[in-house]
C-alpha atoms as a PDB file:
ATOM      1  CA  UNK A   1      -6.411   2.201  10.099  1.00  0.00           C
ATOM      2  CA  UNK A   2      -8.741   3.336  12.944  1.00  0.00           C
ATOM      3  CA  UNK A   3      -8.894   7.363  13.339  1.00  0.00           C
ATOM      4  CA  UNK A   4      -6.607   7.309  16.523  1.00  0.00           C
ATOM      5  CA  UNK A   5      -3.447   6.419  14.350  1.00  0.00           C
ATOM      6  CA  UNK A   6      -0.742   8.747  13.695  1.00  0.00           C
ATOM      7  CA  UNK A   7      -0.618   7.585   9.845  1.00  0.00           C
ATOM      8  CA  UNK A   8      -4.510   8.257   9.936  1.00  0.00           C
ATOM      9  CA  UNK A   9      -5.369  11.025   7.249  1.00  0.00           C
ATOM     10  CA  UNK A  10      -1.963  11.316   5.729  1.00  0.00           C
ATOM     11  CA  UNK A  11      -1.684  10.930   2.214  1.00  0.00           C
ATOM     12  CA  UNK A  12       0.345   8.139   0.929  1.00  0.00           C
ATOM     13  CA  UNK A  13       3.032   9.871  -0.973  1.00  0.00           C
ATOM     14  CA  UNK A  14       4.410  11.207   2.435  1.00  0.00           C
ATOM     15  CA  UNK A  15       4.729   7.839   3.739  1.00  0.00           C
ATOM     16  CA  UNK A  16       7.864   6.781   1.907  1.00  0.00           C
ATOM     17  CA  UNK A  17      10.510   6.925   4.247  1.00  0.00           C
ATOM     18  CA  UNK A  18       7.970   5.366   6.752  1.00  0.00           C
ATOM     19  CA  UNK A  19       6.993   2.346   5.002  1.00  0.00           C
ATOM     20  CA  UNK A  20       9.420   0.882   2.836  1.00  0.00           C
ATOM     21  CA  UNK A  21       8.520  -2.481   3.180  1.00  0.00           C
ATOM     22  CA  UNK A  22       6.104  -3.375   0.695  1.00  0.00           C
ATOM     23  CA  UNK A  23       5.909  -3.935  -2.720  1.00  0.00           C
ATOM     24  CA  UNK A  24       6.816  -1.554  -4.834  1.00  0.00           C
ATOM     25  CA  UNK A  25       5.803   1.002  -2.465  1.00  0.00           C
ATOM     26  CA  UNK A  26       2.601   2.293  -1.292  1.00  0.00           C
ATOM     27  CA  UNK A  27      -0.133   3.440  -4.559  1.00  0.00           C
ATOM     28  CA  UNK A  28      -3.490   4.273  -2.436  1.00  0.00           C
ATOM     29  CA  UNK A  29      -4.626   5.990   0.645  1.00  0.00           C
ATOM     30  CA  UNK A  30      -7.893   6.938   0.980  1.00  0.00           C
ATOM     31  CA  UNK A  31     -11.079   6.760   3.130  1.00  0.00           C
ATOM     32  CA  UNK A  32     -13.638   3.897   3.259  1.00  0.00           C
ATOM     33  CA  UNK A  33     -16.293   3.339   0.818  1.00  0.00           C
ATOM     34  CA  UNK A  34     -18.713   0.717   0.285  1.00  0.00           C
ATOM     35  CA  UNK A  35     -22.192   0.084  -0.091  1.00  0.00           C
ATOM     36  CA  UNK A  36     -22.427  -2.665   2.220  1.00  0.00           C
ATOM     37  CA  UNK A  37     -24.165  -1.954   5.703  1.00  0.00           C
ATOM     38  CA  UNK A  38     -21.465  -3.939   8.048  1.00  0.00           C
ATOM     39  CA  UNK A  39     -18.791  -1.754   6.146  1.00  0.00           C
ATOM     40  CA  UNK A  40     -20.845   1.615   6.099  1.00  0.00           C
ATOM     41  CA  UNK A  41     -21.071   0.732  10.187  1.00  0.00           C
ATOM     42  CA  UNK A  42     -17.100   0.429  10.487  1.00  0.00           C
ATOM     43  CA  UNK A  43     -16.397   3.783   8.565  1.00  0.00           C
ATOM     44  CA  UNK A  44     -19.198   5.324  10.218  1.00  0.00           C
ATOM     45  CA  UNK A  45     -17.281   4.013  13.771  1.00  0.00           C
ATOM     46  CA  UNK A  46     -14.012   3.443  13.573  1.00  0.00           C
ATOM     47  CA  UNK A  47     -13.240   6.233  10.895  1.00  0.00           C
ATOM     48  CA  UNK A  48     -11.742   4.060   8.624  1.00  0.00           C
ATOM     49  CA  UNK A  49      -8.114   4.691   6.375  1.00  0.00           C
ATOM     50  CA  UNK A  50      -6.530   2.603   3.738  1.00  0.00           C
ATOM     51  CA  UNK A  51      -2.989   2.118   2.804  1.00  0.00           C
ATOM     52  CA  UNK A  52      -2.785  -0.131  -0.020  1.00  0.00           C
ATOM     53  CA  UNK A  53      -0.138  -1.159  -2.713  1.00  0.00           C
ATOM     54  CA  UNK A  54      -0.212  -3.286  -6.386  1.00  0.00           C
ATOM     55  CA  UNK A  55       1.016  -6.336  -7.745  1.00  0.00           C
ATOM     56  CA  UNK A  56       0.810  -5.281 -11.321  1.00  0.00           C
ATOM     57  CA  UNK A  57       4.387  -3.196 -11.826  1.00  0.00           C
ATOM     58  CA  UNK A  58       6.633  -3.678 -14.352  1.00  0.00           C
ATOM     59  CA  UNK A  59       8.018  -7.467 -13.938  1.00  0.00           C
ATOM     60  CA  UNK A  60       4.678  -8.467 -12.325  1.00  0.00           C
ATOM     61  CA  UNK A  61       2.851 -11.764 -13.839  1.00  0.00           C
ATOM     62  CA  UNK A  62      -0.843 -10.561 -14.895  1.00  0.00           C
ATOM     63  CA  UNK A  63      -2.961 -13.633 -16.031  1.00  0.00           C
ATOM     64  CA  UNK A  64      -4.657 -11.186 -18.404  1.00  0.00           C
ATOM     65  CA  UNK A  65      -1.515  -9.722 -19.344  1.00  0.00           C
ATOM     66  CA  UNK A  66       0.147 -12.856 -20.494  1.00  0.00           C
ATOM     67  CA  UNK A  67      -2.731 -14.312 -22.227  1.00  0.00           C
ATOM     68  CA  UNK A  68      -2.912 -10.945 -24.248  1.00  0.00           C
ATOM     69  CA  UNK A  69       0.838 -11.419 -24.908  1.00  0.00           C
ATOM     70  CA  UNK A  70       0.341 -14.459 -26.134  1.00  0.00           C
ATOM     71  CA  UNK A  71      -2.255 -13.505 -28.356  1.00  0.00           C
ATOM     72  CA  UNK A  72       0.087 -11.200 -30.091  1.00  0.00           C
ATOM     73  CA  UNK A  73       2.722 -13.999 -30.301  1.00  0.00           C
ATOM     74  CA  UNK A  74       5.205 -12.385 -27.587  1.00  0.00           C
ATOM     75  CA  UNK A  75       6.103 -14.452 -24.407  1.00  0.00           C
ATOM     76  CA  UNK A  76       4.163 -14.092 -21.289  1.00  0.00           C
ATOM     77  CA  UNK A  77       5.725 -11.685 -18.994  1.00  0.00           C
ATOM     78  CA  UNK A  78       6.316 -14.632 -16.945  1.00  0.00           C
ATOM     79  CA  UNK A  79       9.095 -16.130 -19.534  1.00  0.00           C
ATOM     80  CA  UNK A  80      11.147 -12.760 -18.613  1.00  0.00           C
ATOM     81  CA  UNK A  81      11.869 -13.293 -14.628  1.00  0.00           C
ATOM     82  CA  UNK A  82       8.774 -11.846 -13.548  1.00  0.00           C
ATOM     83  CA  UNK A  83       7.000 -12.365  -9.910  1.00  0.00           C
ATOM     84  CA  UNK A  84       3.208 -13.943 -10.221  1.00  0.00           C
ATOM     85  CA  UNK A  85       1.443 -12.748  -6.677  1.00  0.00           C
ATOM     86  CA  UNK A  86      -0.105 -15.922  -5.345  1.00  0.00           C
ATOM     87  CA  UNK A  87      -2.721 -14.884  -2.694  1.00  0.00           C
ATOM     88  CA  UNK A  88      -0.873 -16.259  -0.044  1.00  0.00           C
ATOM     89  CA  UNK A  89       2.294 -14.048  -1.483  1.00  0.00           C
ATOM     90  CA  UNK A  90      -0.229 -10.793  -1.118  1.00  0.00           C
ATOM     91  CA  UNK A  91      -1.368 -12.167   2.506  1.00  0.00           C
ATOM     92  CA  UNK A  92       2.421 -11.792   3.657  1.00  0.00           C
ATOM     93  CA  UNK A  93       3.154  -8.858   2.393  1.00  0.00           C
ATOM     94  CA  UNK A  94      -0.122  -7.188   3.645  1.00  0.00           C
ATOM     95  CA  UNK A  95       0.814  -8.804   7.042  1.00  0.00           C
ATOM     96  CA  UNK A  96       3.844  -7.399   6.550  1.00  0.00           C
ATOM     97  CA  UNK A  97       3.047  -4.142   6.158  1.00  0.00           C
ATOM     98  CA  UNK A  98       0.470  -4.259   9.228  1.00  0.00           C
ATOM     99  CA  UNK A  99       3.735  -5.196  11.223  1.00  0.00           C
ATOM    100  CA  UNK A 100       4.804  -1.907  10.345  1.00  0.00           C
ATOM    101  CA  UNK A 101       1.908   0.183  11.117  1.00  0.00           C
ATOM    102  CA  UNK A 102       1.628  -1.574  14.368  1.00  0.00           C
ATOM    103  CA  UNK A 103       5.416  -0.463  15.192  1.00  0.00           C
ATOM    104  CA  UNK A 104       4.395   3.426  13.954  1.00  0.00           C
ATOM    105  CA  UNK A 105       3.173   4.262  17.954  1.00  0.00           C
ATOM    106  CA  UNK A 106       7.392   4.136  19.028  1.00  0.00           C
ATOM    107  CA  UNK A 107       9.326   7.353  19.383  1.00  0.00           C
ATOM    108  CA  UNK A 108      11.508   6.578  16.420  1.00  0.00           C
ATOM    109  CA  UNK A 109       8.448   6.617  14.166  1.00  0.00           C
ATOM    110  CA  UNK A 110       6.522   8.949  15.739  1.00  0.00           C
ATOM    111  CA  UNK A 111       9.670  11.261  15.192  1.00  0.00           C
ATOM    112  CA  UNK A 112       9.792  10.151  12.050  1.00  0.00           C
ATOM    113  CA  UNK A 113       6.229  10.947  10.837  1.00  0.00           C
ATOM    114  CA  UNK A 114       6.366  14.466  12.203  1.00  0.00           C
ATOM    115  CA  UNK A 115       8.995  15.468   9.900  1.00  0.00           C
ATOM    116  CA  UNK A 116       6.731  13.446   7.315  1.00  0.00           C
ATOM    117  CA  UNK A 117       4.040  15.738   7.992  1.00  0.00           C
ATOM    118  CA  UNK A 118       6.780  19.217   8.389  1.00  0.00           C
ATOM    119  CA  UNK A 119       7.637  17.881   4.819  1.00  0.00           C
ATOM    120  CA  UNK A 120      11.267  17.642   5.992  1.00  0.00           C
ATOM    121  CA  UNK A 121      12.054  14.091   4.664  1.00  0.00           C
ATOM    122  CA  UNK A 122      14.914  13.138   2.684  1.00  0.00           C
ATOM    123  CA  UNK A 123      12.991  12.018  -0.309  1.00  0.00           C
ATOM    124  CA  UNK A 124      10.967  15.262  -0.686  1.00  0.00           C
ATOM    125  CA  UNK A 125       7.657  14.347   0.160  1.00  0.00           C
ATOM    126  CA  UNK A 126       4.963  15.163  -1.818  1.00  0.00           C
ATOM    127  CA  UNK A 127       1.671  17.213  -0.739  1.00  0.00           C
ATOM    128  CA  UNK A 128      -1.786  15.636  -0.626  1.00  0.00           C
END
């Protein structure tokens, strides 16, 4: 997210109530960091923050994962229900959660993230 959002800065854990729409929930917010010039040039301008989230919860397919498994002569983690993230699955739900940070300039959000940041939410939000 560019500097000029309202989520900008705000540490994950208080997002909760604001994002409930992806996986799991939310696991990472941070600033940029990379070695690479173009993305040195886009922190450097744009002031970059990341919200990001996992695919490898409980009842979550890991290739790895299962091939260990199998190695020990359990079943895969697949043989008990769980979800393998295809790429395209990820794409979707990162789109999806871009949806949602687009929608966080309204009043109802904006409301919402105030009491975020007051620390008056009904899940008890953590500090950073």
């Amino acid at each position: 997210m560019h500097a000029g959002h309202p989520f900008h800065g705000v540490d994950y854990q208080k997002l909760e109530e604001a994002i409930e729409n992806v996986h799991q929930g939310l696991t990472f917010s941070g600033e940029f960091s990379s070695e690479g010039r173009r993305a040195q040039a886009m922190a450097e301008t744009f002031g970059v923050w990341w919200l990001g989230f996992d695919c490898s919860h409980a009842f979550d397919t890991m290739p790895a994962m299962d091939a260990m498994l199998r190695r020990l002569g359990s079943p895969p983690s697949s043989y008990l229900g769980s979800r393998y993230w295809t790429v395209e699955a990820v794409r979707e739900e990162v789109e999806d959660l871009a949806r949602t940070l687009k929608a966080a300039d309204n009043a109802e959000m904006a409301a919402l993230l105030a009491a975020v940041k007051a620390g008056q939410t009904t899940r008890g939000a953590v500090d950073p």
